[in-house]
N, C-alpha and C. Protein backbone atom coordinates (compact mmCIF):
# COMPACT_ATOMS: atom_id res chain seq x y z
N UNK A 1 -3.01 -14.56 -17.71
CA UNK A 1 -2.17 -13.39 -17.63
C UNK A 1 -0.74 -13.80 -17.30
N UNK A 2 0.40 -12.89 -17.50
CA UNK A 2 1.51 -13.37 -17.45
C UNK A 2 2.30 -12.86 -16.12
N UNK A 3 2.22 -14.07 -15.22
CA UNK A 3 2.77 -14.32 -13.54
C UNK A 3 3.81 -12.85 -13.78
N UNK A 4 4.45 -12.12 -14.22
CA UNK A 4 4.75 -11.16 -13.70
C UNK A 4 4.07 -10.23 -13.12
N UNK A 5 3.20 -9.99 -13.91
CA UNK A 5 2.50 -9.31 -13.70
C UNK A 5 1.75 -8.81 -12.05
N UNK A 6 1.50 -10.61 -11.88
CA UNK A 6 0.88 -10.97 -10.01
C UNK A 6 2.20 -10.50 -9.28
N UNK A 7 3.29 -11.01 -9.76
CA UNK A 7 4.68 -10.09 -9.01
C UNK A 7 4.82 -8.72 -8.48
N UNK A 8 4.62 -7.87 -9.72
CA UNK A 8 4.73 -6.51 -9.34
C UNK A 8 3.56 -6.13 -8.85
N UNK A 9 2.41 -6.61 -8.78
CA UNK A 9 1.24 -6.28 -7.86
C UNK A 9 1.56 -6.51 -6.84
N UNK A 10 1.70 -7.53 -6.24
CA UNK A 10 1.93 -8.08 -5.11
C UNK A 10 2.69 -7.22 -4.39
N UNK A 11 3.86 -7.05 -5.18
CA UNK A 11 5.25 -6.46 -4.39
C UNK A 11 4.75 -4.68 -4.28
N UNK A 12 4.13 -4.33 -4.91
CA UNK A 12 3.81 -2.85 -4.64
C UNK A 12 2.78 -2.40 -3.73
N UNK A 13 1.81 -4.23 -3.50
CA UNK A 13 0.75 -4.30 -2.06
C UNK A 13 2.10 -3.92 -0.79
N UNK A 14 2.83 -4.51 -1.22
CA UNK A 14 4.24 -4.79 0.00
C UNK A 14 4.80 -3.44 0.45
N UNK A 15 5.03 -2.80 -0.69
CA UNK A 15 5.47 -1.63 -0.59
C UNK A 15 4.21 -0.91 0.11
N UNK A 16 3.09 -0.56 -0.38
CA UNK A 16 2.84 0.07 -0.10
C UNK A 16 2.34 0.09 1.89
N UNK A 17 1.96 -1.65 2.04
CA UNK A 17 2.08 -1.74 3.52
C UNK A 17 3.29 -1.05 4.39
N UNK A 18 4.50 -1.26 3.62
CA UNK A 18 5.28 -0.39 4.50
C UNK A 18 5.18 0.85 4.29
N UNK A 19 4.95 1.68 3.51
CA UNK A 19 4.76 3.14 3.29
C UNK A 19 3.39 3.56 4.54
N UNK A 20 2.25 2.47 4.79
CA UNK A 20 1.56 2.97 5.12
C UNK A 20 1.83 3.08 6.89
N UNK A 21 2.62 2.05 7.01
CA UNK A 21 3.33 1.70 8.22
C UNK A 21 4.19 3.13 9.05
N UNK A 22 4.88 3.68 8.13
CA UNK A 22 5.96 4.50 8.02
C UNK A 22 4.76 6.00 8.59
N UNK A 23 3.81 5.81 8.37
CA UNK A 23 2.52 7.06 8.35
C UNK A 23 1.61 6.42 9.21
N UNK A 24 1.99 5.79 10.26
CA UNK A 24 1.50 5.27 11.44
C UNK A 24 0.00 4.96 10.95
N UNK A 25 -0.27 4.17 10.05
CA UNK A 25 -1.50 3.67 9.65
C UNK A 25 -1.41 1.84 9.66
N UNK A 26 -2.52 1.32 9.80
CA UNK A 26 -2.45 -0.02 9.44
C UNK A 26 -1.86 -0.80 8.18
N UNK A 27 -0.88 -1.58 8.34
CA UNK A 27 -0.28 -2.50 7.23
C UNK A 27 -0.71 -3.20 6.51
N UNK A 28 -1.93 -3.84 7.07
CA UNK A 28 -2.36 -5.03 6.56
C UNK A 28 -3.83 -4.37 5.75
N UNK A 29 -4.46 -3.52 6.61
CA UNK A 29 -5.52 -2.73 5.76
C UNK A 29 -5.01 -2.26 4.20
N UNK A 30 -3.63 -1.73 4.10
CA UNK A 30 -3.39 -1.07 3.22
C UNK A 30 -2.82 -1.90 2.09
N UNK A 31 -2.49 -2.78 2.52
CA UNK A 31 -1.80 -4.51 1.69
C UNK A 31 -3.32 -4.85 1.42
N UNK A 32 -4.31 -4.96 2.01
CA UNK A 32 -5.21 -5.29 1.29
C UNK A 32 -5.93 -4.48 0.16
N UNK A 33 -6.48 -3.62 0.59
CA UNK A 33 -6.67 -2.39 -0.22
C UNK A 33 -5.41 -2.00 -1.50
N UNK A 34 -4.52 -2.26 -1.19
CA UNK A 34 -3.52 -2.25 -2.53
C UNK A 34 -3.57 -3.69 -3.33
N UNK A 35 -3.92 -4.41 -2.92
CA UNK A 35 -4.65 -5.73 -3.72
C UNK A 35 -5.38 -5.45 -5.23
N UNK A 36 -6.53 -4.51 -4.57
CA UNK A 36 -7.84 -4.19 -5.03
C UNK A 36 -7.61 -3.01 -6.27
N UNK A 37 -6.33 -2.01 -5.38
CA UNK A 37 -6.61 -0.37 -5.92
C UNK A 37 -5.14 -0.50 -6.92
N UNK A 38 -4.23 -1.44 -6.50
CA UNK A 38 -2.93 -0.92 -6.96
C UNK A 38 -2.43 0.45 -6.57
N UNK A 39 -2.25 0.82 -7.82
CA UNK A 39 -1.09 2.12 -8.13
C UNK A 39 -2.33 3.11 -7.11
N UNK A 40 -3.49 3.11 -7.58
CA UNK A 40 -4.39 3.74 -6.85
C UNK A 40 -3.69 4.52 -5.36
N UNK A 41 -3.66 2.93 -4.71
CA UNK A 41 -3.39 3.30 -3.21
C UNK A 41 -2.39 4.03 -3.16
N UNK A 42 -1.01 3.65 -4.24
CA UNK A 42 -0.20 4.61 -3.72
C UNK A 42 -0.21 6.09 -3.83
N UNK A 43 -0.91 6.34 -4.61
CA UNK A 43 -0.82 7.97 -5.09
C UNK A 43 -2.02 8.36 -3.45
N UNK A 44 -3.10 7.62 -3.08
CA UNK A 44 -3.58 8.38 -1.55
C UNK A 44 -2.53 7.99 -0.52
N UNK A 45 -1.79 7.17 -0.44
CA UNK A 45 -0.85 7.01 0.64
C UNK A 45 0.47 8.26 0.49
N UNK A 46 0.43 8.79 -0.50
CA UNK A 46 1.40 9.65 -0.76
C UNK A 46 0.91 11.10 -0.41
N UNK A 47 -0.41 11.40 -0.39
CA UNK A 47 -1.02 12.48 -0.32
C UNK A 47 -1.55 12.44 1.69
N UNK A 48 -1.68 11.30 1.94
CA UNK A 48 -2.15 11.35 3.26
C UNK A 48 -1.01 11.15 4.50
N UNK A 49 -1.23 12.34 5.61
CA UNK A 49 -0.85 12.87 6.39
C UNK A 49 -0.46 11.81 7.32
N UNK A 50 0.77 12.02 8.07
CA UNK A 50 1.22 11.08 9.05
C UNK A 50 0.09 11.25 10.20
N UNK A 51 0.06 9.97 10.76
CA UNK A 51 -1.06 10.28 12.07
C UNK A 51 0.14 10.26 13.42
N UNK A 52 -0.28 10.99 14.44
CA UNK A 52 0.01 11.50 15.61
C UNK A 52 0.06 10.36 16.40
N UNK A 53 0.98 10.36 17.52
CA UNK A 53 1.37 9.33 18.55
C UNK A 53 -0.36 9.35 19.21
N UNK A 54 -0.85 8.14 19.70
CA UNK A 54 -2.03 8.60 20.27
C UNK A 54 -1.80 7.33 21.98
């Protein structure tokens, strides 16, 4: 496959760790899971609710 490709995956795992960050959720869960799901993850990280100071 052509190494861009692993680029913009990668970098949208990145993104999306910080998006998930930003929604007081785990970073690294969501960098992984965006590994797996891609674009996936982002469209539930976009739909799911900030979590509360606990």
């Amino acid at each position: 496959m052509d190494n861009q490709f692993f680029v913009g995956w990668g970098t949208l795992s990145l993104i999306n760790a910080a998006l998930a960050q930003g929604k007081n959720r785990t970073g690294l869960n969501w960098f992984l899971l965006s590994l797996v799901l891609g674009p996936v993850a982002t469209f539930i990280l976009l739909f799911v609710e900030k979590r509360g100071q606990e």
